[in-house]
Every structure is written in C-alpha cells, then in structure tokens.
Protein backbone atom coordinates (compact mmCIF):
# COMPACT_ATOMS: atom_id res chain seq x y z
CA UNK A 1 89.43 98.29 77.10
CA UNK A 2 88.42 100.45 80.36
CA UNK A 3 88.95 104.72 78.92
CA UNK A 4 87.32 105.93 82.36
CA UNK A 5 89.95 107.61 84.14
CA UNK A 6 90.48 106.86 87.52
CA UNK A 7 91.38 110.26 89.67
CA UNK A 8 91.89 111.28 93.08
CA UNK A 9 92.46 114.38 94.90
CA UNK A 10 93.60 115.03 98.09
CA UNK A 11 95.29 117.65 100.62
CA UNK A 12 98.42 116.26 102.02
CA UNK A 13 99.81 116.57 104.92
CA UNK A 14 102.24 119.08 103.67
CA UNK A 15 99.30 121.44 102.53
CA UNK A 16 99.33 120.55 99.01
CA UNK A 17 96.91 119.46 96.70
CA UNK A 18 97.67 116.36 95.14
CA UNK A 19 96.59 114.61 92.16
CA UNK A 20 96.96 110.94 91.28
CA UNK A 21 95.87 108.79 88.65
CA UNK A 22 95.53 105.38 87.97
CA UNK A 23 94.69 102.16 85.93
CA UNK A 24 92.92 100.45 87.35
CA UNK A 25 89.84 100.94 90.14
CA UNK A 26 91.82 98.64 92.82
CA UNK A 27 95.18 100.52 93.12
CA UNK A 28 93.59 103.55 93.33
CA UNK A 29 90.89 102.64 95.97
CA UNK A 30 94.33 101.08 98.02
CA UNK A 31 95.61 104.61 97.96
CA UNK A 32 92.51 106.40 98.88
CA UNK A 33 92.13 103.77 101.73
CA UNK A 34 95.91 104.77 103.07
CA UNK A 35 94.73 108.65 102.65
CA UNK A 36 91.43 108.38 104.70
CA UNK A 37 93.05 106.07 107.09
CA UNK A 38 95.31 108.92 107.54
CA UNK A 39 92.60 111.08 108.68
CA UNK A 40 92.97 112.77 105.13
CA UNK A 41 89.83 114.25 102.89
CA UNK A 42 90.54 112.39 99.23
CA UNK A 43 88.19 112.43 96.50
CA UNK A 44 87.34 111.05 93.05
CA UNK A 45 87.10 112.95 90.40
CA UNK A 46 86.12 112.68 86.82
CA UNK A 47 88.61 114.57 84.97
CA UNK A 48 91.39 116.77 85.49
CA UNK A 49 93.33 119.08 82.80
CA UNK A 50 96.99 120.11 83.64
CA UNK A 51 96.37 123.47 81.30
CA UNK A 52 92.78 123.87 83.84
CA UNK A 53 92.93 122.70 86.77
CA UNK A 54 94.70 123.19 89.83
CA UNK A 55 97.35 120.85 91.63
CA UNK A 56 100.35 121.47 93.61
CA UNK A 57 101.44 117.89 92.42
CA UNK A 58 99.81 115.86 89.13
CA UNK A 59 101.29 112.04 89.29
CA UNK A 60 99.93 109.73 86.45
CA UNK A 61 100.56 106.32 88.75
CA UNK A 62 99.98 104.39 85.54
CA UNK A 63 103.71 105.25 84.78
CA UNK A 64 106.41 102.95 86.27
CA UNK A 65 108.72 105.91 86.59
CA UNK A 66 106.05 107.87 88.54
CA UNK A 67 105.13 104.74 90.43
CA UNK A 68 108.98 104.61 91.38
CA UNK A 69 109.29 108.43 92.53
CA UNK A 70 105.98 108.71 94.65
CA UNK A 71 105.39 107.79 98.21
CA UNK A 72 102.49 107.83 99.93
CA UNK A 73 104.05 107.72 102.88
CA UNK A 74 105.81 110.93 102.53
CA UNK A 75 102.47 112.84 101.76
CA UNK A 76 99.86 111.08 104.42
C-alpha cells in the first residue's frame, strides 16, 4: 500500500492558492499537466497541514464528493 502523499499547489487564475491531493501519481500528474498547459506555476509538495499551512482552497481529490464539486476548469 502506497502512504506517500501526492500534493500539488498552485495559483489559480482567480489569485488563490490552491491545494489538491490525490491517490494516485497519474491523476495528479493529469491535473498538473492541465495547470501548466494553462500557463499556470503548480508544484509538488511533500506535505501540507490544514492547522500550518496556507491555502485559499485544500481539496483531498481522493474523495468522490470532492472529486464531484471541483473543476479544473473553473480555476485554470
């Protein structure tokens, strides 16, 4: 069982910071392909604490109901 967390960060095109993770290595390099390809800066990052850390926007993609609310479309 894969425990490394698979995290991205990015600054929309709305101005906020956005954080997204994910279960797996291929959905989240599909996102960060759609970010960059909209001219976006995205990064990986290790770890990220709600309590810590700062984000305009946390979504844990490897929840259908968060799956269901976000889209990409409406940030890039």
């Amino acid at each position: 069982m894969e425990t490394e967390r698979k995290i991205i960060k990015f600054g929309a095109s709305t101005g906020f910071t956005v954080v997204l993770e994910f279960g797996s290595d291929a959905e989240m390099l599909e996102y960060r392909n759609k970010i960059e390809n909209a001219g976006l800066k995205c990064e990986a990052i290790n770890s990220f604490n709600m309590n810590f850390d700062e984000a305009d926007l946390f979504m844990d993609m490897r929840s259908l109901e968060c799956r269901e609310q976000f889209d990409i479309e409406d940030w890039i």
